[in-house]
Protein backbone atom coordinates (compact mmCIF):
# COMPACT_ATOMS: atom_id res chain seq x y z
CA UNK A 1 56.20 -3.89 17.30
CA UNK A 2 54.66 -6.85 18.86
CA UNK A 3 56.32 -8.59 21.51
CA UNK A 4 56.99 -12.02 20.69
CA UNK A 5 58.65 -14.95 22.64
CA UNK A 6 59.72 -18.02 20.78
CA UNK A 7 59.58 -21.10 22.70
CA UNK A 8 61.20 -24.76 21.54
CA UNK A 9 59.34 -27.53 23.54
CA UNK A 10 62.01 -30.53 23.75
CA UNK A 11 60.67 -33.33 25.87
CA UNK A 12 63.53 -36.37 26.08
CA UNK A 13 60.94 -39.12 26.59
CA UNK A 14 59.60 -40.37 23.49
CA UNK A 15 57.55 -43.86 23.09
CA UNK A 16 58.86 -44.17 19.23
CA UNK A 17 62.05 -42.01 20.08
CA UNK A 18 63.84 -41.76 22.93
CA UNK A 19 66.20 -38.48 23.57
CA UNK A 20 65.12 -37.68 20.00
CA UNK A 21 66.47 -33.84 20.33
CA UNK A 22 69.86 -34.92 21.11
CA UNK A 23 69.87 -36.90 17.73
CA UNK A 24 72.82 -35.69 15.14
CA UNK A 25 71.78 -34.71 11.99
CA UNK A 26 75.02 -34.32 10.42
CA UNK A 27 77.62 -32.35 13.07
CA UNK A 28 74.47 -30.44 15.01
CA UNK A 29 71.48 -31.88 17.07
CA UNK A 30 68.25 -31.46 16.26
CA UNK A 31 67.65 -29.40 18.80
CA UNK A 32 70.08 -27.04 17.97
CA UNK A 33 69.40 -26.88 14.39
CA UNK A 34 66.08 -25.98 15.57
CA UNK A 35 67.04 -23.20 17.73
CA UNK A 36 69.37 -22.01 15.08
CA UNK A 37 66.83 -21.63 12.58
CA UNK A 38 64.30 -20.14 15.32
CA UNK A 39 66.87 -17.03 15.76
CA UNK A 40 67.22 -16.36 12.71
CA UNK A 41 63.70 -15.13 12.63
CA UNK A 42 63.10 -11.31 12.79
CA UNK A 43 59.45 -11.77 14.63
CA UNK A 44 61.13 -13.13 17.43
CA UNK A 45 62.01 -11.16 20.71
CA UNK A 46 63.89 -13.47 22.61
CA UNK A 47 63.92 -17.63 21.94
CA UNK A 48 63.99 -20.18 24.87
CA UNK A 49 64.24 -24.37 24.72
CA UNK A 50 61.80 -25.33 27.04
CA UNK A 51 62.74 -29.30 28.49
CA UNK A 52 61.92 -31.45 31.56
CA UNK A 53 65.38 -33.40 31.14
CA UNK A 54 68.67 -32.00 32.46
CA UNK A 55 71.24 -33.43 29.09
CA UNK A 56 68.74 -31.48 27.10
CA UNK A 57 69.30 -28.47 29.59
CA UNK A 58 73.36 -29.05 29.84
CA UNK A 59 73.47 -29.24 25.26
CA UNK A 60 71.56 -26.10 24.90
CA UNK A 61 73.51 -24.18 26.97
CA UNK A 62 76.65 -25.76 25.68
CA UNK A 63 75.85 -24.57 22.55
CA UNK A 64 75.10 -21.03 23.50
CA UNK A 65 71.29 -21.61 23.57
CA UNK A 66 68.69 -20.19 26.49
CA UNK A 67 66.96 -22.78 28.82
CA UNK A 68 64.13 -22.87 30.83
CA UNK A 69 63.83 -26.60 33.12
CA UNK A 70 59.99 -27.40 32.83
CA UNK A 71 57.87 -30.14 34.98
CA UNK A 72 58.62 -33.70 33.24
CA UNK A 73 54.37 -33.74 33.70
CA UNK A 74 53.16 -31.19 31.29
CA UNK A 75 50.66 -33.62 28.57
CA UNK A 76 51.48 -30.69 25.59
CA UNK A 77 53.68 -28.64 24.35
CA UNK A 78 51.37 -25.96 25.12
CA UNK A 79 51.37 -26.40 29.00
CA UNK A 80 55.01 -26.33 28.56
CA UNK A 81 54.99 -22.84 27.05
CA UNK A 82 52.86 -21.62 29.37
CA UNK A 83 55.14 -22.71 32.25
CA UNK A 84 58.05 -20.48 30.53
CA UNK A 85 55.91 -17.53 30.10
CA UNK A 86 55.13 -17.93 33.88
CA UNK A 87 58.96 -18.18 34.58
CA UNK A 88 60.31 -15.22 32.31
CA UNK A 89 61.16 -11.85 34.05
CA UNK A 90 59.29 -10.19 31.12
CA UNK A 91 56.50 -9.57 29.45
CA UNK A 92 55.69 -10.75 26.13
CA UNK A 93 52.10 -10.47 24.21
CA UNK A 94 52.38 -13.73 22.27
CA UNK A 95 54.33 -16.86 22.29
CA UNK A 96 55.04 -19.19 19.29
CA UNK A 97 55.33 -22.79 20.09
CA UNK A 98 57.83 -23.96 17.64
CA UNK A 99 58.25 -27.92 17.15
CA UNK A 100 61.61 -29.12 18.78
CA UNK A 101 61.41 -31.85 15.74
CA UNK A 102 61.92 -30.09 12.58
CA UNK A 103 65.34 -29.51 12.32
CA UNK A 104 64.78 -27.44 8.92
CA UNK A 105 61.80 -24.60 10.10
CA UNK A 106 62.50 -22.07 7.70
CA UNK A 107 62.51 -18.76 9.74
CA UNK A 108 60.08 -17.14 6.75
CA UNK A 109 57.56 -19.74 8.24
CA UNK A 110 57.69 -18.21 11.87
CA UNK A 111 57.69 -14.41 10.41
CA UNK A 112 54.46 -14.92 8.12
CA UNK A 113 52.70 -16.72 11.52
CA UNK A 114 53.97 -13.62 13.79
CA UNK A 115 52.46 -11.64 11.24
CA UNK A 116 49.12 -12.34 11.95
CA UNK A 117 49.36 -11.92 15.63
CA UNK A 118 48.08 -8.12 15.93
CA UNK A 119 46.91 -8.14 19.54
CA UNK A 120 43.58 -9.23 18.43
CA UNK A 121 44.15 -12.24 17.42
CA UNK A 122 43.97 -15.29 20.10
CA UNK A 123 45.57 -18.22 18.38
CA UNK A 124 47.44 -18.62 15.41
CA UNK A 125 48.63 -22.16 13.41
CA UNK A 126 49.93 -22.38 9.82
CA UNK A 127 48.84 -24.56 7.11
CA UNK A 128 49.99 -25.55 3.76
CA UNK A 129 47.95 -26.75 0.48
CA UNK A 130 47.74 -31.21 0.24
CA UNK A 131 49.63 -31.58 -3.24
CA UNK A 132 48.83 -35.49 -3.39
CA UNK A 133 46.81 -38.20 -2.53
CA UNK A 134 49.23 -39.94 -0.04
CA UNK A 135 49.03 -36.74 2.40
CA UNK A 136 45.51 -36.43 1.53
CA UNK A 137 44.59 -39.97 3.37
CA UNK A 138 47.66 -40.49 5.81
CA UNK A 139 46.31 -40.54 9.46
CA UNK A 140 49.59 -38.60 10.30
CA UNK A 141 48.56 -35.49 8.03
CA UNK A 142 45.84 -33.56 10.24
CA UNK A 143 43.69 -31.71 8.03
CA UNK A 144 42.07 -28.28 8.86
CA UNK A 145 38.84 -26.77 6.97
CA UNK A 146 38.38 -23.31 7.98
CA UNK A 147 35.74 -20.57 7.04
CA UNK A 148 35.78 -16.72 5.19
CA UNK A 149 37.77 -15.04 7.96
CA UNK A 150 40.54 -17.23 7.97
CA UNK A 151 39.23 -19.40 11.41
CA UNK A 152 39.35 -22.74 11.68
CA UNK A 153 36.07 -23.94 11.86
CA UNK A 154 37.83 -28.04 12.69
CA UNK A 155 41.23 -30.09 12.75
CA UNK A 156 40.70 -33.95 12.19
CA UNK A 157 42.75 -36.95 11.03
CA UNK A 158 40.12 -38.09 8.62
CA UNK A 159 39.99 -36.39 5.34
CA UNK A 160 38.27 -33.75 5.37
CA UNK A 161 35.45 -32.32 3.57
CA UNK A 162 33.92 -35.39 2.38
CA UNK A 163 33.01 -35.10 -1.31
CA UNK A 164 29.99 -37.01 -2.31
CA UNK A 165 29.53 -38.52 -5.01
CA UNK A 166 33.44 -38.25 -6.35
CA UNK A 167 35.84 -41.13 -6.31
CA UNK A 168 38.31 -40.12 -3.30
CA UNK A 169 41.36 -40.23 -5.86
CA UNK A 170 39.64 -37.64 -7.91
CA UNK A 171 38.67 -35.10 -4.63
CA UNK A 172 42.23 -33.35 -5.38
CA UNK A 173 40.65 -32.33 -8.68
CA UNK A 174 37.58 -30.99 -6.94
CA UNK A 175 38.37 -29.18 -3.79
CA UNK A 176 41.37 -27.56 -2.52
CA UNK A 177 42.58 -29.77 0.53
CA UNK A 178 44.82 -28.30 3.84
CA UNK A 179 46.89 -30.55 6.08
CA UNK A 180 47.74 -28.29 9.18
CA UNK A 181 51.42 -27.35 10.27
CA UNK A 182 51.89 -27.60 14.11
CA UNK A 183 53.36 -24.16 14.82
CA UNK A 184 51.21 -22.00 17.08
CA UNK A 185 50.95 -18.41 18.17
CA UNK A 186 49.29 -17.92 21.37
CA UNK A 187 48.29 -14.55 22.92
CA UNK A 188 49.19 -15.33 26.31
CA UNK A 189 46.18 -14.37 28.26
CA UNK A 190 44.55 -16.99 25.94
CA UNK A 191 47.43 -19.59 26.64
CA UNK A 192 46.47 -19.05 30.70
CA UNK A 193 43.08 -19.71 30.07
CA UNK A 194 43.92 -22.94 27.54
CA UNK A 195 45.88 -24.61 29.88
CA UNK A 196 43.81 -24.75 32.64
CA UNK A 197 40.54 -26.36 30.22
CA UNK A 198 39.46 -30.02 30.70
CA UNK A 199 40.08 -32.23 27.90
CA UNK A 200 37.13 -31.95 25.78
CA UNK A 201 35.35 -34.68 24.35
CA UNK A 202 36.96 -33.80 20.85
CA UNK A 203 40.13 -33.64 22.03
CA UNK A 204 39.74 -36.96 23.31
CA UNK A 205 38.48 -38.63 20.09
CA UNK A 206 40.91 -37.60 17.99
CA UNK A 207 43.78 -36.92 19.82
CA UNK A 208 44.46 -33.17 18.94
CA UNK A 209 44.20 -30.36 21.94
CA UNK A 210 43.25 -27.53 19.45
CA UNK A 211 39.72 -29.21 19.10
CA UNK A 212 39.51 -28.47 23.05
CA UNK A 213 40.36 -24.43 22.55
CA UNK A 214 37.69 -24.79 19.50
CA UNK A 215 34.78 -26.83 21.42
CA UNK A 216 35.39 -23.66 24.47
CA UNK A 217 34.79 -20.82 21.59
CA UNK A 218 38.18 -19.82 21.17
CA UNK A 219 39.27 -18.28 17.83
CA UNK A 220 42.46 -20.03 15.61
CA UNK A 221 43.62 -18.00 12.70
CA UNK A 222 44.99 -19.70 10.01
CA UNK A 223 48.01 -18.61 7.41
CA UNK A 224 49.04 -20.45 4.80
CA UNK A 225 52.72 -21.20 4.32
CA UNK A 226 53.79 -22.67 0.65
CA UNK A 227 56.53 -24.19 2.41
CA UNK A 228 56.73 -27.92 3.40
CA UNK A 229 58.28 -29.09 6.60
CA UNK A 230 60.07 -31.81 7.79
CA UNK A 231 58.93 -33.51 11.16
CA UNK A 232 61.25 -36.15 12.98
CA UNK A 233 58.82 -38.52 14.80
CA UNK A 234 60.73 -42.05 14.21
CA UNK A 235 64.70 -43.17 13.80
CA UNK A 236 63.23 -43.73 9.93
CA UNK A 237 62.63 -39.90 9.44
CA UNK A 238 66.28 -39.14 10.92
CA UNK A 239 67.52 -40.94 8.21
CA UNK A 240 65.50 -39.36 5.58
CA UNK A 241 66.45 -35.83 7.29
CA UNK A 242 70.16 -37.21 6.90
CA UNK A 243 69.45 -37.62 3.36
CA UNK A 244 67.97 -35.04 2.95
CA UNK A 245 70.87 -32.24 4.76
């Protein structure tokens, strides 16, 4: 069986929500529902919170959670996971960032990415089907188009494939759409080599690292998950996760 560490990224600066892992949804952080729901995934070896902010540190332990203190300068989640695997005492083939922000990650989501992650494979992400035209042109959606073997061939925040000559509010109807999940599977000599890339010009123009790992000829496998998630990224999406517990 593969060896597989799950890692939580939970950074406590945030420009649109400060000490946003700390937030109560109901009687449990977010943070802790997200751990929760992280060990209750079979795929998973061992599962660590990875922060750069000692209240974060003090919860997760409180709570019977494993910690790992990370720089405060890490740009990604990614650099953060790699900074675990570097601490660990043991060896693990892959890693699977899992967002720190969606308190509800059904464990089935983390099992079908694991399940992918053979030894060949490099990278991993999910993805999940657009069902309507408001995820189909929101800038926050990042859509994927990938090619016969599964790969991504590219990630953007436009919508993409552009259909010509069909009114956008009809390209539902005509094409099947995907809006990309930010879960990722890493093999972790890959994750050494990812973190220590330049930003690439891609990268830089639309604001999403895993055009760098594609513009350096790295491989992402994508799965798709029929199961929608539930990011926190503003005090306005707490209260809808409120609503919605």
């Amino acid at each position: 069986m593969t060896k597989i560490l799950g890692v939580i990224p939970a950074r406590y600066a945030s420009t649109r929500f400060p000490a946003k892992p700390l937030a109560l949804i109901g009687t449990k952080t977010m943070i802790q529902r997200v751990y929760e729901q992280a060990k209750k995934s079979s795929a998973l070896s061992k599962v660590i919170v990875a922060t750069d902010h000692e209240l974060i540190a003090d919860h997760v332990q409180a709570f019977g959670g494993e910690v790992c203190m990370t720089s405060e300068k890490h740009p990604s989640g990614t650099d953060r996971c790699e900074e675990v695997k570097m601490r660990v005492n043991e060896p693990f083939e892959y890693i699977i960032n899992i967002q720190g922000d969606e308190p509800f990650i059904a464990p089935e989501q983390i099992d079908l990415l694991a399940s992918v992650l053979d030894g060949e494979t490099e990278l991993a992400t999910l993805i999940k089907k657009i069902e309507n035209f408001e995820q189909l042109v929101s800038p926050n959606n990042v859509r994927v188009v990938f090619n016969t073997n599964h790969e991504a061939i590219y990630f953007s925040r436009a919508t993409i494939p552009y259909l010509r000559g069909v009114e956008p509010n009809q390209w539902l109807e005509h094409h099947a759409y995907y809006k990309h999940i930010g879960m990722y599977g890493y093999r972790t000599d890959i994750l050494e080599k990812i973190t220590k890339l330049p930003i690439s010009s891609l990268e830089k123009a639309e604001s999403l690292e895993q055009l760098r790992w594609l513009e350096n000829g790295f491989k992402i496998k994508v799965v798709e998950t029929e199961i929608e998630t539930m990011g926190i990224d503003t005090p306005e999406d707490l209260e809808r996760a409120k609503l919605f517990l």
